[in-house]
Protein backbone atom coordinates (compact mmCIF):
# COMPACT_ATOMS: atom_id res chain seq x y z
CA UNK A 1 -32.26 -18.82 0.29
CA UNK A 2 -34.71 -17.30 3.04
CA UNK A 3 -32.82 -14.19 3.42
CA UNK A 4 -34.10 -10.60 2.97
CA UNK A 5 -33.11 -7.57 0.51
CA UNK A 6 -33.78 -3.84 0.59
CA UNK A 7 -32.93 -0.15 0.77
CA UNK A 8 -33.11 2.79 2.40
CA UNK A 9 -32.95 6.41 0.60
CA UNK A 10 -33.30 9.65 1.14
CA UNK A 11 -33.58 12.29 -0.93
CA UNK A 12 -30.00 14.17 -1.61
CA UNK A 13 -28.64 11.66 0.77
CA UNK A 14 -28.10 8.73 -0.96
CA UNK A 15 -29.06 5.27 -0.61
CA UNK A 16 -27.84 2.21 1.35
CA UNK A 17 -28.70 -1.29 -0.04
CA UNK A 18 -28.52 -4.44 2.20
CA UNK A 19 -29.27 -8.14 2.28
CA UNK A 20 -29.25 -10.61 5.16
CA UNK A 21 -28.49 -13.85 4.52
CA UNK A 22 -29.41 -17.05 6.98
CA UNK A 23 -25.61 -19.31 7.22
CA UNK A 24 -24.76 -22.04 8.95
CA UNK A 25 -21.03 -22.12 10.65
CA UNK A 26 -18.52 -24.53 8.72
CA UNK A 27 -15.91 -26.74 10.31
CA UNK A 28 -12.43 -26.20 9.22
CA UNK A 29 -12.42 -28.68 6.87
CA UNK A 30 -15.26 -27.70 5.06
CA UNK A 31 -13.53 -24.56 3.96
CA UNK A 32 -10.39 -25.87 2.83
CA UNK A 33 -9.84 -24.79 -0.80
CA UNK A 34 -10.66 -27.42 -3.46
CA UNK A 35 -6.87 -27.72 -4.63
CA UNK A 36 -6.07 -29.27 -0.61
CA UNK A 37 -7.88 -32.28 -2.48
CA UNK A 38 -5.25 -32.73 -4.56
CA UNK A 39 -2.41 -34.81 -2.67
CA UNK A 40 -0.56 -35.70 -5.58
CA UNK A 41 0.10 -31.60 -5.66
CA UNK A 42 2.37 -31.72 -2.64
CA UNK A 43 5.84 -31.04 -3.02
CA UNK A 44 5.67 -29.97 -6.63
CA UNK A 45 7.45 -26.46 -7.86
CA UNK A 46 5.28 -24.27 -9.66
CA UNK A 47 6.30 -21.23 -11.74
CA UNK A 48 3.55 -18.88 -11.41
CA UNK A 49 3.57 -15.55 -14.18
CA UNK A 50 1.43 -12.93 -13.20
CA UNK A 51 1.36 -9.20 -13.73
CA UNK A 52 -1.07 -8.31 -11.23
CA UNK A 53 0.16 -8.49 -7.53
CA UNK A 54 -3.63 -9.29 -6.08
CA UNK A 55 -3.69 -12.50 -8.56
CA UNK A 56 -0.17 -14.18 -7.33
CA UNK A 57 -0.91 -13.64 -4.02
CA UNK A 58 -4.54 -15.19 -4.35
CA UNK A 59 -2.77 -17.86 -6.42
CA UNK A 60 -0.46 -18.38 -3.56
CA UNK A 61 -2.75 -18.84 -0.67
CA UNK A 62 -4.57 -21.48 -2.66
CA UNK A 63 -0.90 -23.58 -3.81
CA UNK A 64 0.21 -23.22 0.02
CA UNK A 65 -2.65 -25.28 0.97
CA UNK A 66 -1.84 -27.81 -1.29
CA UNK A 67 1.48 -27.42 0.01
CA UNK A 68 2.79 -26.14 -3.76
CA UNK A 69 6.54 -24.87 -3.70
CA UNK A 70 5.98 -21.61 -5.93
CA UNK A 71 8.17 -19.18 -7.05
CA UNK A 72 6.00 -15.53 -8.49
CA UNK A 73 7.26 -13.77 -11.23
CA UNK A 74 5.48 -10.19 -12.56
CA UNK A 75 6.88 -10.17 -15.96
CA UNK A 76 7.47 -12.89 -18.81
CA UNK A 77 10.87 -11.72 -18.51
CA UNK A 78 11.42 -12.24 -15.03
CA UNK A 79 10.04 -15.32 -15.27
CA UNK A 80 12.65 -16.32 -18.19
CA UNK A 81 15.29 -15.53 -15.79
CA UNK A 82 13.87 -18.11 -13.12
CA UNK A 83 12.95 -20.60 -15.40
CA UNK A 84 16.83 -20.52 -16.81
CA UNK A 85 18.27 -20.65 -13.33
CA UNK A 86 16.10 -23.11 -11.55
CA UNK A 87 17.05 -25.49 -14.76
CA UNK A 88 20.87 -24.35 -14.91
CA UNK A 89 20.46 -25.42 -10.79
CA UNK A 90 18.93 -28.59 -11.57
CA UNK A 91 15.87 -27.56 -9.81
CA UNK A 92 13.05 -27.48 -12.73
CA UNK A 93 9.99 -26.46 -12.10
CA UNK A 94 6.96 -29.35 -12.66
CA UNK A 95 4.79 -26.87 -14.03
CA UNK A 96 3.89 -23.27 -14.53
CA UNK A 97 0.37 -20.86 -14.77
CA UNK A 98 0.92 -18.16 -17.02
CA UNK A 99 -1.25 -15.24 -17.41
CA UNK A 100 -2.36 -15.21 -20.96
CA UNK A 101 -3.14 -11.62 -20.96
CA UNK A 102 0.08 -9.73 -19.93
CA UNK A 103 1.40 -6.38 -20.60
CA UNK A 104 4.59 -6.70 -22.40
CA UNK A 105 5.44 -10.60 -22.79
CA UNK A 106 1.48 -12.51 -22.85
CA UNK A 107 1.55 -15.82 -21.60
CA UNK A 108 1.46 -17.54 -25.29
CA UNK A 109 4.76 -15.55 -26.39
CA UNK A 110 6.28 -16.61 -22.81
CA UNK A 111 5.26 -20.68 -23.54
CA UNK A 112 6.84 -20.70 -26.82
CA UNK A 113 10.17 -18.84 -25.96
CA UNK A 114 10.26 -20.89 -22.71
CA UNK A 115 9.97 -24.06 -24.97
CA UNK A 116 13.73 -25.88 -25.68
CA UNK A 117 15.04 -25.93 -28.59
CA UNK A 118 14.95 -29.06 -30.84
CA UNK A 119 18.40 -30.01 -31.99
């Protein structure tokens, strides 16, 4: 990549470590995120489950560019509640990402509770 690497110490100091790294400036369009490719996205409500505040909002910047309608929930059980309403309101959601590895309600235990019944 052409770029350099090193460090400086000194004894009962400490030590800084550094890299430079030769970039070229990208248009705006060239750092759109991958899911703006996807028109067919637009419009569509997602139900996102996440426990960990950092992910759903990282999740959300990405779904706004694709101009996702999402709705966050932290727990399974939250989630629950907004899946029941939005379907009670006649505003289902298209689709949902879960979080497989929650505290309290994982993502598997959510899909298969959030499932209808046969009858």
């Amino acid at each position: 990549m052409r770029g350099e690497i090193g460090v400086e110490s000194a004894l009962g100091k400490g030590s800084t470590f550094w890299f430079r790294l030769p970039f070229e400036k990208q248009s705006a369009a060239e750092l759109s995120p991958a899911l703006s490719g996807f028109p067919q996205l637009a419009g569509r409500r997602m139900l996102v489950v996440d426990d960990t505040p950092t992910s759903r909002q990282i999740i959300h910047h990405q779904l706004a560019r694709a101009k996702v309608l999402d709705f966050y929930a932290g727990t399974g059980e939250e989630a629950m509640t907004l899946l029941r309403g939005h379907v009670a309101a006649g505003t289902p959601f298209d689709a949902a990402l879960i979080d497989i590895d929650m505290s309290g309600m994982d993502g598997l235990t959510w899909r298969n509770r959030s499932r209808p019944t046969p009858h």
